[in-house]
C-alpha atoms as a PDB file:
ATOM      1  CA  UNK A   1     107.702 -38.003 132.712  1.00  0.00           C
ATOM      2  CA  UNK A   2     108.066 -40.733 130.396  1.00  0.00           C
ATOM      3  CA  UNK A   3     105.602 -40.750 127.412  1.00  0.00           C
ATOM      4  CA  UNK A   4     103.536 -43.442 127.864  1.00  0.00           C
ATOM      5  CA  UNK A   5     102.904 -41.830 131.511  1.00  0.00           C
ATOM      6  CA  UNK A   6     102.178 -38.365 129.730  1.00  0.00           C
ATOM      7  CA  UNK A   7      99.499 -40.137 127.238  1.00  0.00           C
ATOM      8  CA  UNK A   8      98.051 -41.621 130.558  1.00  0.00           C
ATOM      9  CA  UNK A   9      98.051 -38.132 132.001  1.00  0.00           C
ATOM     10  CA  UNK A  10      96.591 -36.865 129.045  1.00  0.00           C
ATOM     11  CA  UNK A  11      93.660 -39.428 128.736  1.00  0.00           C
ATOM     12  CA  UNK A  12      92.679 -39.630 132.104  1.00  0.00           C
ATOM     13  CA  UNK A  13      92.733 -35.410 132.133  1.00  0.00           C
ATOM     14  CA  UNK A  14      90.439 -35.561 129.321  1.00  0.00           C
ATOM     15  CA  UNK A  15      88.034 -38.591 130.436  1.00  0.00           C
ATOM     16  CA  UNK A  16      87.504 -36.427 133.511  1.00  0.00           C
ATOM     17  CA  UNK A  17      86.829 -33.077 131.942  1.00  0.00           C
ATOM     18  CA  UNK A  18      84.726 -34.566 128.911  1.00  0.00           C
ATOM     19  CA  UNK A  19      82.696 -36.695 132.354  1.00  0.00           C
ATOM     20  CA  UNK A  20      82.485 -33.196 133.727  1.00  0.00           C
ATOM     21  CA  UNK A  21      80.907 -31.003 131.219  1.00  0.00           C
ATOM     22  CA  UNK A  22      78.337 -33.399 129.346  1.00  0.00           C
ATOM     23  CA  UNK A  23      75.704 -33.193 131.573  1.00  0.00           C
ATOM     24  CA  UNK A  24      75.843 -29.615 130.818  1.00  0.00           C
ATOM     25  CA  UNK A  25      76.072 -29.856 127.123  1.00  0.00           C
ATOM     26  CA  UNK A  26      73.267 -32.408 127.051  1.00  0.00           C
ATOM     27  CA  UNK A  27      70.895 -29.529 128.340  1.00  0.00           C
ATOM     28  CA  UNK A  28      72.041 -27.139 125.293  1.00  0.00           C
ATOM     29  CA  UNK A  29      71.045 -27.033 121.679  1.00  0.00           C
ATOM     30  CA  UNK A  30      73.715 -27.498 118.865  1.00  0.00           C
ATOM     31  CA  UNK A  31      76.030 -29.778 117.409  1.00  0.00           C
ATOM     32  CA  UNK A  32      79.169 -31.648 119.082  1.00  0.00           C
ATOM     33  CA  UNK A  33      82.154 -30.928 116.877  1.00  0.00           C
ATOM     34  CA  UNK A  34      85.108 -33.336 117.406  1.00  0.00           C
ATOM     35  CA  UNK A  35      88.513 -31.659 116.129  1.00  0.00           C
ATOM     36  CA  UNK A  36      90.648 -34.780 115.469  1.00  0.00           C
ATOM     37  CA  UNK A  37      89.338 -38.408 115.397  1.00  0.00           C
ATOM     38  CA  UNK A  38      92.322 -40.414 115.619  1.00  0.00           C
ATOM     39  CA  UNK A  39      91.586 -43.670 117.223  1.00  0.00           C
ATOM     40  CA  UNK A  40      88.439 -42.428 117.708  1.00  0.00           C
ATOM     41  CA  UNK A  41      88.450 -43.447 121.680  1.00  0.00           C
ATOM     42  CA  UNK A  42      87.270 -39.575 123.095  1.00  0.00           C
ATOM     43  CA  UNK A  43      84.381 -39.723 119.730  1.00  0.00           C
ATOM     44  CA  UNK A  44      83.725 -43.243 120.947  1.00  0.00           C
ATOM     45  CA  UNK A  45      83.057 -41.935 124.736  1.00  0.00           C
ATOM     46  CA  UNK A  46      81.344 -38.851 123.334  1.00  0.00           C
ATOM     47  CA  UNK A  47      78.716 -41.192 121.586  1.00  0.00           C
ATOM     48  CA  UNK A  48      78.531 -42.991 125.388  1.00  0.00           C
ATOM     49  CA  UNK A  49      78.123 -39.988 127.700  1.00  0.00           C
ATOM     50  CA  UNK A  50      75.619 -38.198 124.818  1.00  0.00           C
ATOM     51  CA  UNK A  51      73.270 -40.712 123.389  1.00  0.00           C
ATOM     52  CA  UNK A  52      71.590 -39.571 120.429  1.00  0.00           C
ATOM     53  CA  UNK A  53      73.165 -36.143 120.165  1.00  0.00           C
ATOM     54  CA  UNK A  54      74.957 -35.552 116.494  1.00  0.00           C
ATOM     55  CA  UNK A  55      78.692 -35.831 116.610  1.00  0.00           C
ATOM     56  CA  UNK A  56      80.497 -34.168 113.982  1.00  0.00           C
ATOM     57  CA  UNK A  57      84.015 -35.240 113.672  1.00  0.00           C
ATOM     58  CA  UNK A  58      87.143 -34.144 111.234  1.00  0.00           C
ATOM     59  CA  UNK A  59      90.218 -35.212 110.614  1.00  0.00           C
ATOM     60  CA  UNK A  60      92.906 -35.958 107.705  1.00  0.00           C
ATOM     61  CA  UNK A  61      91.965 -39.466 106.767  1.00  0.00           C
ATOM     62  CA  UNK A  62      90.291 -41.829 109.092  1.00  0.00           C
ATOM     63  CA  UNK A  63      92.807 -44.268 111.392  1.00  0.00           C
ATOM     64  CA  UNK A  64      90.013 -45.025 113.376  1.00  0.00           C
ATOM     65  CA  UNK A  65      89.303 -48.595 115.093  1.00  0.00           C
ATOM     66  CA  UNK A  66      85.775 -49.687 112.773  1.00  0.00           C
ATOM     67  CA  UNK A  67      83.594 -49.382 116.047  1.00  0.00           C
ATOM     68  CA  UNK A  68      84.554 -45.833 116.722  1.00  0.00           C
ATOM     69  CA  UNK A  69      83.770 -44.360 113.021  1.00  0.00           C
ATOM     70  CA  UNK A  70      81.368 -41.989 112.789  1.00  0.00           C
ATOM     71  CA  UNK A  71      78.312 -42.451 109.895  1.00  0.00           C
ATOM     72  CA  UNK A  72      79.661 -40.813 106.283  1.00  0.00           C
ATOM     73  CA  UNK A  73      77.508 -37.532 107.154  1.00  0.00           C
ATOM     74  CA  UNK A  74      79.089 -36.817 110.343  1.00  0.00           C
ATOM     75  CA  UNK A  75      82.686 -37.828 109.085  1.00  0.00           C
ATOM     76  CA  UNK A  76      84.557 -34.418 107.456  1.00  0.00           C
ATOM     77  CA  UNK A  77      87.972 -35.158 106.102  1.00  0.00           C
ATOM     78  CA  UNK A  78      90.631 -32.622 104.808  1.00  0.00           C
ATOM     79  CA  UNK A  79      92.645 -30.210 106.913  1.00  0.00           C
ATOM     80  CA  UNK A  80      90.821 -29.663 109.958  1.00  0.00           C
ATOM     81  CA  UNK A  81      92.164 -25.371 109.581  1.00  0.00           C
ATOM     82  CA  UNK A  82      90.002 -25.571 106.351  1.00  0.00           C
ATOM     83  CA  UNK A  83      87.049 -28.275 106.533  1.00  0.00           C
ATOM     84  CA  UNK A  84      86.353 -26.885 109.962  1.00  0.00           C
ATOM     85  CA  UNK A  85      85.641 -23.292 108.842  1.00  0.00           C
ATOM     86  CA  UNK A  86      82.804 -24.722 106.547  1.00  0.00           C
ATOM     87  CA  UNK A  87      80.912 -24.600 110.024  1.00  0.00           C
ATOM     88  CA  UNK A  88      81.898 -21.090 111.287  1.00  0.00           C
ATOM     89  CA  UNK A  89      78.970 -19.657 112.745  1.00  0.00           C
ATOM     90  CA  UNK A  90      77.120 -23.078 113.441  1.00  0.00           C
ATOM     91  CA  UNK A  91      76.482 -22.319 117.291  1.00  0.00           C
ATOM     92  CA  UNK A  92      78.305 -25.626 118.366  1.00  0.00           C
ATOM     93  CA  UNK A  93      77.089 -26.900 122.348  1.00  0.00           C
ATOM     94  CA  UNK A  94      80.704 -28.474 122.573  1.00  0.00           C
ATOM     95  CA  UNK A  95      83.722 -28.343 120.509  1.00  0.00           C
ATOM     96  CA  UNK A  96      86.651 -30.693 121.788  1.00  0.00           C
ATOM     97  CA  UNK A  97      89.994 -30.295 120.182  1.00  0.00           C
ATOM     98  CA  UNK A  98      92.840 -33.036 120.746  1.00  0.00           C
ATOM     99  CA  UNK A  99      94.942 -32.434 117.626  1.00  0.00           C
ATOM    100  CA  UNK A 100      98.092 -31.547 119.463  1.00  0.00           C
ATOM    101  CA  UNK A 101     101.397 -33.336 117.921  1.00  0.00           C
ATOM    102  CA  UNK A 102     103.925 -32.788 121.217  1.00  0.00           C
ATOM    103  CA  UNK A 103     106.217 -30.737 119.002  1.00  0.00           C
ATOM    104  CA  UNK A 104     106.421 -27.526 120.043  1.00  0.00           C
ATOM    105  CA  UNK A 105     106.967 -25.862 117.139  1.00  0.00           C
ATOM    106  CA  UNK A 106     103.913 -27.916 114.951  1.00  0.00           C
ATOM    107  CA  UNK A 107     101.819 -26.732 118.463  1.00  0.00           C
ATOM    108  CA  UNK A 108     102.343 -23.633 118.315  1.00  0.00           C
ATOM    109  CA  UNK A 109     101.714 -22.686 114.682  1.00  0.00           C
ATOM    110  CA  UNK A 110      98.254 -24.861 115.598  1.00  0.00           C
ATOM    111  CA  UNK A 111      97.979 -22.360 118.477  1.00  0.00           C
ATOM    112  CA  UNK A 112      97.714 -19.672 115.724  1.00  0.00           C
ATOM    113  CA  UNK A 113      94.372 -20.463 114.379  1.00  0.00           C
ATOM    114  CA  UNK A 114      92.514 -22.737 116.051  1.00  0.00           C
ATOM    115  CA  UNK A 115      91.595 -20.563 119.312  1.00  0.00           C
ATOM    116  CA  UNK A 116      89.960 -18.050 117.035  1.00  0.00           C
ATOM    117  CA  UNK A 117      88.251 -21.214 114.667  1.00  0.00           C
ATOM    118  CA  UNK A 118      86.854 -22.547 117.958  1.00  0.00           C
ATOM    119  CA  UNK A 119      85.623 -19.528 119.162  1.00  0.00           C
ATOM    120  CA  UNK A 120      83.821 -18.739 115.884  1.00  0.00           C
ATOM    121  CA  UNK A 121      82.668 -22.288 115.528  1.00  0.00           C
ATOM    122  CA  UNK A 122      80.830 -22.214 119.030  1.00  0.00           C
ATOM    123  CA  UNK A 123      77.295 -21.009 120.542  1.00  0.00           C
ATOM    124  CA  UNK A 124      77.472 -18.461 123.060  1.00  0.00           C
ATOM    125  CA  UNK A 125      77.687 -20.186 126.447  1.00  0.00           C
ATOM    126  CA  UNK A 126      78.800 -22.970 124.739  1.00  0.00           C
ATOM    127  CA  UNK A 127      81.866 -24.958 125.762  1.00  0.00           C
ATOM    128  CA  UNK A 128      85.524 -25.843 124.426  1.00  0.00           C
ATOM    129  CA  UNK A 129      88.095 -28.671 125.626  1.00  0.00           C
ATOM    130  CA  UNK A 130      90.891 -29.102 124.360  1.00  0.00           C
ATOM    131  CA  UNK A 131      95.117 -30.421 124.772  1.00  0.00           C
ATOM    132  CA  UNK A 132      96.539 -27.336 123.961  1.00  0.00           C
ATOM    133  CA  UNK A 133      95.715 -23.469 125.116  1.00  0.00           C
ATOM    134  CA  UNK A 134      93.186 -21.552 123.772  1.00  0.00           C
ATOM    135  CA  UNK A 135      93.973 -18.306 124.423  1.00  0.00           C
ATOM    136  CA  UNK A 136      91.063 -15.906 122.681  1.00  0.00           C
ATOM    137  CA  UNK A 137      88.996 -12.858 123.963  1.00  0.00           C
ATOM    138  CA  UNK A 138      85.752 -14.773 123.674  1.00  0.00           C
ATOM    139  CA  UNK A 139      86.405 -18.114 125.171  1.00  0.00           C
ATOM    140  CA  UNK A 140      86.833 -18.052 129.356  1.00  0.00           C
ATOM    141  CA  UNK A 141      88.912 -20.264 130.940  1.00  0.00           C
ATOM    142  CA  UNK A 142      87.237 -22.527 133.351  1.00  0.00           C
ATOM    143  CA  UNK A 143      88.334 -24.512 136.357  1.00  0.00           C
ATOM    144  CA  UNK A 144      89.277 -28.178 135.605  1.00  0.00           C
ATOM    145  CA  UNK A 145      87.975 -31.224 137.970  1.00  0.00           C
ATOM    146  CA  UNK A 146      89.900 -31.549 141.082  1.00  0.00           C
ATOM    147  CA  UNK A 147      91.685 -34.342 139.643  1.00  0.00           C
ATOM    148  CA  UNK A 148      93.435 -32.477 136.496  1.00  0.00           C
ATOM    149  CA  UNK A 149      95.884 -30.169 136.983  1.00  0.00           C
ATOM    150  CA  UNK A 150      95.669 -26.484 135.760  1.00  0.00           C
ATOM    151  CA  UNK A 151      97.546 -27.316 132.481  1.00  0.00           C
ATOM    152  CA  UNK A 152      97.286 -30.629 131.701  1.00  0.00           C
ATOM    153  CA  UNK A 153      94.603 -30.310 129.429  1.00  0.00           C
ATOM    154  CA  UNK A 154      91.734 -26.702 129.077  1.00  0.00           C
ATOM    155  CA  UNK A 155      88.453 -26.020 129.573  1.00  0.00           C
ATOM    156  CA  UNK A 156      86.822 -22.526 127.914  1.00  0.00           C
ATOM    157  CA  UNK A 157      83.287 -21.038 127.655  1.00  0.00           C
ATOM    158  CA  UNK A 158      82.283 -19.090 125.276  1.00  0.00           C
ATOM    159  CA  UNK A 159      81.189 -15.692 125.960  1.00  0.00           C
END
């Protein structure tokens, strides 16, 4: 697959999945936590399918196109492994995690911490998405939409 069909793959799996579960996480209390802004296109649709619900995104700096840049409050920069943890225990509805680099070895040194920071970071019942695995006692795989396959991108509940 070439890599501008894998980003395709990728985007589309995540549109789909993010379309899927915020109807859900618009009936639940807590914060959304955005792991990686980037562009900010997934914090842009975020802000779309959740009107008025507080986004909390972090990243290393901000790259982001100006109309997809969260307000100063809701904007944490540093290393996501250590801003992040600032907000253990926080009882996130949705935590969405996009931060992986397509290098195996960076991914799976990621793959170290961040199921366990995600886990930690949400409410019970609450719900994870993310690129890479997260493989962690407490978070339940779920089933993606028809149209995503099994592991093109994840979907975990807390329990």
């Amino acid at each position: 697959m070439s890599r501008l069909d894998n980003f395709i793959s990728r985007m589309t799996a995540q549109r789909d999945i993010l379309n899927q579960i915020c109807p859900e996480v618009a009936k639940m209390e807590g914060l959304v936590l955005e792991l990686g802004l980037g562009n900010g296109r997934t914090f842009h649709h975020l802000r779309e399918r959740l009107p008025g619900r507080r986004i909390v995104v972090f990243d290393r700096e901000v790259g982001a196109h100006a109309s997809s840049i969260p307000e100063a409050e809701n904007l944490v920069l540093g290393e996501i492994r250590e801003t992040a943890r600032k907000f253990i225990g926080i009882d996130a509805a949705l935590v969405h995690a996009d931060i992986g680099t397509g290098y195996d070895d960076r991914d799976a040194v990621t793959a170290t911490w961040l199921p366990d920071l995600i886990a930690r970071l949400l409410r019970v019942g609450g719900i994870a998405v993310s690129g890479t695995p997260l493989d962690h006692p407490l978070l339940q795989r779920l089933p993606p939409p028809p149209s995503v396959s099994a592991d093109r991108y994840f979907i975990c509940r807390r329990v």
